[in-house]
Protein backbone atom coordinates (compact mmCIF):
# COMPACT_ATOMS: atom_id res chain seq x y z
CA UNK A 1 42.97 156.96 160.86
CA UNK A 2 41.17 159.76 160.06
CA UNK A 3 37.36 157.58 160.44
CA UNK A 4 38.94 156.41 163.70
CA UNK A 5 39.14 159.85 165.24
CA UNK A 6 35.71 160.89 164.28
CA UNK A 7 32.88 160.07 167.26
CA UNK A 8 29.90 159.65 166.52
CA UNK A 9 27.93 163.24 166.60
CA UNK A 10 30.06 164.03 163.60
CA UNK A 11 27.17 162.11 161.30
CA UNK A 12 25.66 165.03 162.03
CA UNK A 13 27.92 168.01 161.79
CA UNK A 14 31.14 169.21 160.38
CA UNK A 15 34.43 169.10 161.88
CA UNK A 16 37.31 171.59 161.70
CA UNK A 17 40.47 171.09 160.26
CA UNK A 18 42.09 171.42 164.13
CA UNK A 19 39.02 168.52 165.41
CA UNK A 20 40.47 166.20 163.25
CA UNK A 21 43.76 166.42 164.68
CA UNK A 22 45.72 165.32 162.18
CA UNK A 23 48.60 167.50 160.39
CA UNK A 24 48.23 170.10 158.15
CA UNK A 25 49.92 168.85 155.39
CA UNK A 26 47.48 165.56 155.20
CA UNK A 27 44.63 167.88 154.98
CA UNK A 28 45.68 170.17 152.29
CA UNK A 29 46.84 166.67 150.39
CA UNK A 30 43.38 165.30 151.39
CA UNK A 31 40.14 166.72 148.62
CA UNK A 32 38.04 164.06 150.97
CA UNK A 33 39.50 165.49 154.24
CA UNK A 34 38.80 168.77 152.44
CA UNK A 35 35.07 168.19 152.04
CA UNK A 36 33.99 166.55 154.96
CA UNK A 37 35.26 169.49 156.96
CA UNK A 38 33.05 171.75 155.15
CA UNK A 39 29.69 169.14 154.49
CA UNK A 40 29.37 165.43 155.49
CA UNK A 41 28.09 163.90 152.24
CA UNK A 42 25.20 161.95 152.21
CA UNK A 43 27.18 158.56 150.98
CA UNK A 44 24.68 156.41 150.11
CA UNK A 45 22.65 159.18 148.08
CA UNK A 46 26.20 159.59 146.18
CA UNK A 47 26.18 156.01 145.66
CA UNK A 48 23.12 155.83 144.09
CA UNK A 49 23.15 158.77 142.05
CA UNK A 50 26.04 159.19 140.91
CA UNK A 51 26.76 157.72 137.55
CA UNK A 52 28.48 154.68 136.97
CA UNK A 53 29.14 155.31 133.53
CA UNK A 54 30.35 158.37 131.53
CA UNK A 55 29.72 160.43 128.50
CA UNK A 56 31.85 158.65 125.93
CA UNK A 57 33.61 160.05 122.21
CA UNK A 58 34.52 157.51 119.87
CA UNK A 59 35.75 156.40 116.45
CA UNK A 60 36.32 153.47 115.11
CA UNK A 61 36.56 150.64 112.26
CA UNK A 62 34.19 148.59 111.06
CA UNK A 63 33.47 145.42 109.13
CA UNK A 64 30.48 144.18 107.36
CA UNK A 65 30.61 140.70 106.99
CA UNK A 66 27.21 140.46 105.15
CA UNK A 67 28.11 143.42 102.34
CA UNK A 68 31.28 141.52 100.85
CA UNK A 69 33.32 142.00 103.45
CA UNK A 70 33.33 146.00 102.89
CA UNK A 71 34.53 147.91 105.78
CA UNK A 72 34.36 151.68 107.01
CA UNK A 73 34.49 153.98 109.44
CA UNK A 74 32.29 154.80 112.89
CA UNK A 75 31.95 157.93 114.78
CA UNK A 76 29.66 158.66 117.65
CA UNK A 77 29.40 159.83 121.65
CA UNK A 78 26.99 158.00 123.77
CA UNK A 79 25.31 159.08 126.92
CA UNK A 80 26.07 162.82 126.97
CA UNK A 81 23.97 163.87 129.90
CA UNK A 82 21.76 166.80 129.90
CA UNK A 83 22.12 167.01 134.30
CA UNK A 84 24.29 165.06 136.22
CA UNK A 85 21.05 164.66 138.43
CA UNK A 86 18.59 164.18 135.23
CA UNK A 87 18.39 160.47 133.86
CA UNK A 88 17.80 161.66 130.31
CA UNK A 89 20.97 161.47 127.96
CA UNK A 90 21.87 161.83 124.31
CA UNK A 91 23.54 159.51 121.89
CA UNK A 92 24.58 160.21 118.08
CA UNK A 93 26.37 157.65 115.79
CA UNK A 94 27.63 158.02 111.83
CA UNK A 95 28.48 154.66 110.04
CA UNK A 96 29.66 154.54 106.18
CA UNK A 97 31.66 151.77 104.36
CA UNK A 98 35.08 153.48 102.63
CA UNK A 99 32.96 153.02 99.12
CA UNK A 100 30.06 154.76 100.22
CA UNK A 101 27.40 152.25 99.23
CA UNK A 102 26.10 151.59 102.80
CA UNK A 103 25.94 153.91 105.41
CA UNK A 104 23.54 155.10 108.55
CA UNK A 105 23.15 157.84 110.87
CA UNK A 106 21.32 157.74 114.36
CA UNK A 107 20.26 159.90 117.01
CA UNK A 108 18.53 158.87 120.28
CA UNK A 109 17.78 160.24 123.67
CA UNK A 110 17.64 157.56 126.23
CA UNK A 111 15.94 157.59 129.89
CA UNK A 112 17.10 155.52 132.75
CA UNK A 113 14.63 154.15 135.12
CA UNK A 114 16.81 152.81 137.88
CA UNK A 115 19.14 155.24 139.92
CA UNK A 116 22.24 156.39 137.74
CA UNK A 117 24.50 154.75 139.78
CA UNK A 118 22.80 150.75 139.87
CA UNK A 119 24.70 148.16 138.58
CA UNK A 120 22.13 147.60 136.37
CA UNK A 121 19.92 149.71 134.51
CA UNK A 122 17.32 150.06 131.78
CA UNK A 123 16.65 152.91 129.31
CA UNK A 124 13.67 152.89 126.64
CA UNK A 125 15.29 155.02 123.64
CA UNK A 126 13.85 157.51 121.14
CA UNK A 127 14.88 158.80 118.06
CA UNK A 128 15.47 159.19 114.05
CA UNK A 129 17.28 156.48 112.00
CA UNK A 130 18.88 156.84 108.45
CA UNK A 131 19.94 153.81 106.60
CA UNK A 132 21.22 153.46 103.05
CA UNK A 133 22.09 149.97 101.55
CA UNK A 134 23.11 148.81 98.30
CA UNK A 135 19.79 148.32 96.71
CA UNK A 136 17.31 150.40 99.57
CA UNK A 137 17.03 153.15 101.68
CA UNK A 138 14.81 153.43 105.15
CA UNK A 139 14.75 156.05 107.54
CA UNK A 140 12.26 157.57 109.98
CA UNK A 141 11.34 157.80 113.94
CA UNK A 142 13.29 154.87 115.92
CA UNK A 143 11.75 153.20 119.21
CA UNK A 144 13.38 151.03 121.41
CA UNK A 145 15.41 150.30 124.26
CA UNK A 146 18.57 148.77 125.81
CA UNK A 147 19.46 146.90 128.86
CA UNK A 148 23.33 148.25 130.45
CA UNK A 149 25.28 146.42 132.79
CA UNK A 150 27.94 148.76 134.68
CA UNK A 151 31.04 146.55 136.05
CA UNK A 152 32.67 149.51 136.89
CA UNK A 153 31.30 152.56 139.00
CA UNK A 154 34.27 154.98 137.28
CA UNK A 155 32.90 153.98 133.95
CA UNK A 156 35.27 151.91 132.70
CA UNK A 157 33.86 148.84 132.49
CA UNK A 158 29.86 148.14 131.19
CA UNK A 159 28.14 145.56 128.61
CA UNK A 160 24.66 146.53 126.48
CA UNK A 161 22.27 145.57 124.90
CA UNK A 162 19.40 147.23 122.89
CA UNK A 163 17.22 147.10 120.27
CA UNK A 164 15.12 149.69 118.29
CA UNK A 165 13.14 149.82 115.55
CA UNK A 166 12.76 152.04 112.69
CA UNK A 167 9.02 152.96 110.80
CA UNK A 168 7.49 150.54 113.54
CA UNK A 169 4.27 148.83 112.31
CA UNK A 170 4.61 149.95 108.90
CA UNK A 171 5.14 148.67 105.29
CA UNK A 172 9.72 149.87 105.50
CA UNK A 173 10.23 148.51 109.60
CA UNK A 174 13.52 147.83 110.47
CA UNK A 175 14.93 146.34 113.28
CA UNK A 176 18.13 146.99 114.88
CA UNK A 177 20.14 144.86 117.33
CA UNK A 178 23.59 145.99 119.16
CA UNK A 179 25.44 144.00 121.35
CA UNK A 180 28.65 146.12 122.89
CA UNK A 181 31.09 145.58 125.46
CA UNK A 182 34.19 148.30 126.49
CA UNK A 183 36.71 148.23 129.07
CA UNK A 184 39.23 151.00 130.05
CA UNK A 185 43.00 151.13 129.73
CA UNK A 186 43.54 154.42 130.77
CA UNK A 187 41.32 156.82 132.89
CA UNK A 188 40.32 158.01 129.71
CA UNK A 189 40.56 156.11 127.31
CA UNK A 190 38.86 152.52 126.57
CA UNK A 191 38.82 150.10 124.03
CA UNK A 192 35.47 149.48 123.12
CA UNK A 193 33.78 146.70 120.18
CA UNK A 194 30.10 145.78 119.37
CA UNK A 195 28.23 143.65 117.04
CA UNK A 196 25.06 145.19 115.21
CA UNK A 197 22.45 143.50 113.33
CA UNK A 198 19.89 144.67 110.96
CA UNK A 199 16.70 143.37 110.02
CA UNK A 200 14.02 144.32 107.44
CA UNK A 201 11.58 143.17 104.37
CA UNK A 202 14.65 144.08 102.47
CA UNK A 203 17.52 142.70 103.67
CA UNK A 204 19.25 141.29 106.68
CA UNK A 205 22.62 142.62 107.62
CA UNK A 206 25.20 143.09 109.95
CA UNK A 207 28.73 145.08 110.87
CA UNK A 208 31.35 144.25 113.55
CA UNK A 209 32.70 147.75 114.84
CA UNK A 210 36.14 148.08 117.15
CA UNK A 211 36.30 151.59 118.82
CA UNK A 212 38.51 153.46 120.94
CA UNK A 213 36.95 155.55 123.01
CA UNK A 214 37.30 158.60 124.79
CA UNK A 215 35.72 160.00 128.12
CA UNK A 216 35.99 163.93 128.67
């Protein structure tokens, strides 16, 4: 009703609360009415920039199938953003089985070369890796990138994939695989699961994790 009323000039300039014509009440009810009597947005810039995914908190479980069957606990946040306007954001995550024999810590910032708000977007990724196993230890700068898909613009809905790799080039590399997948229940909350694999001289080994999730 309230797009009907609106000619067309008003691309172009603001309208008062009394040029809408429509009661009171609806406006004051209304935070779109609201701001498109004091700015017309510029929609499609919103569209694009905007991000279609959100800072996310989370702990979880998780399994190692390839350390017999031990299992542990995950904490992290992913994608805490630095400017809502600044593709750059920040990603932590702590992962220990409940014995204490294998265990890894990350940090990573990541850069997104599309527009925030794409469907689709890539990030290349850099930061420090800690691992302990059983029987070795590796640790040192981390390269990589991941590949997101974003099947929800509120965020809660996206797939990834990424890879990085640890001490590239040299004599202790490590390579580290993560497939994840979460989907929202709530408007903040989601349940959230991925599937990691790691890769060295060493040893090759994996964990299942199974998150919940929250978004501030």
């Amino acid at each position: 009703m309230a797009i009907a009323a609106i000619s067309a000039p008003v691309s172009a300039q603001t309208l008062t609360p009394a040029q809408l014509e429509l009661p009171p009440e609806l406006i004051e009810n209304s935070p779109v009415l609201q701001r498109w009597s004091e700015e017309v947005p510029d929609v499609l810039s919103n569209i694009r920039n905007e991000p279609s995914f959100k800072t996310r908190v989370r702990l979880g479980y998780g399994f190692y199938p390839s350390n017999d069957d031990r299992s542990g606990v995950s904490v992290g946040v992913e994608d805490i953003f630095f400017s809502k306007s600044l593709p750059l954001t920040f990603s932590a995550e702590g992962h220990t089985t409940f014995d204490g024999d294998r265990s890894n810590i990350s940090a990573r910032a990541n850069y997104y070369l599309l527009p925030l708000g794409s469907r689709i977007n890539i990030a290349p990724t850099l930061g420090y890796q800690s691992f302990s196993g059983e029987n070795y230890d590796r640790d040192g700068l981390e390269v990589g990138g991941k590949i997101q898909l974003n099947l929800s613009r509120s965020g809660a809905s996206n797939i990834t994939l990424s890879q990085q790799f640890v001490n590239i080039s040299g004599d202790e590399e490590m390579g580290i695989t993560t497939l994840g997948a979460g989907y929202a229940i709530t408007k903040q909350l989601r349940l959230a699961t991925e599937i990691q694999k790691h890769n060295s001289s060493a040893a090759k080994e994996s964990r299942v994790g199974f998150f919940v999730e929250w978004m501030p």
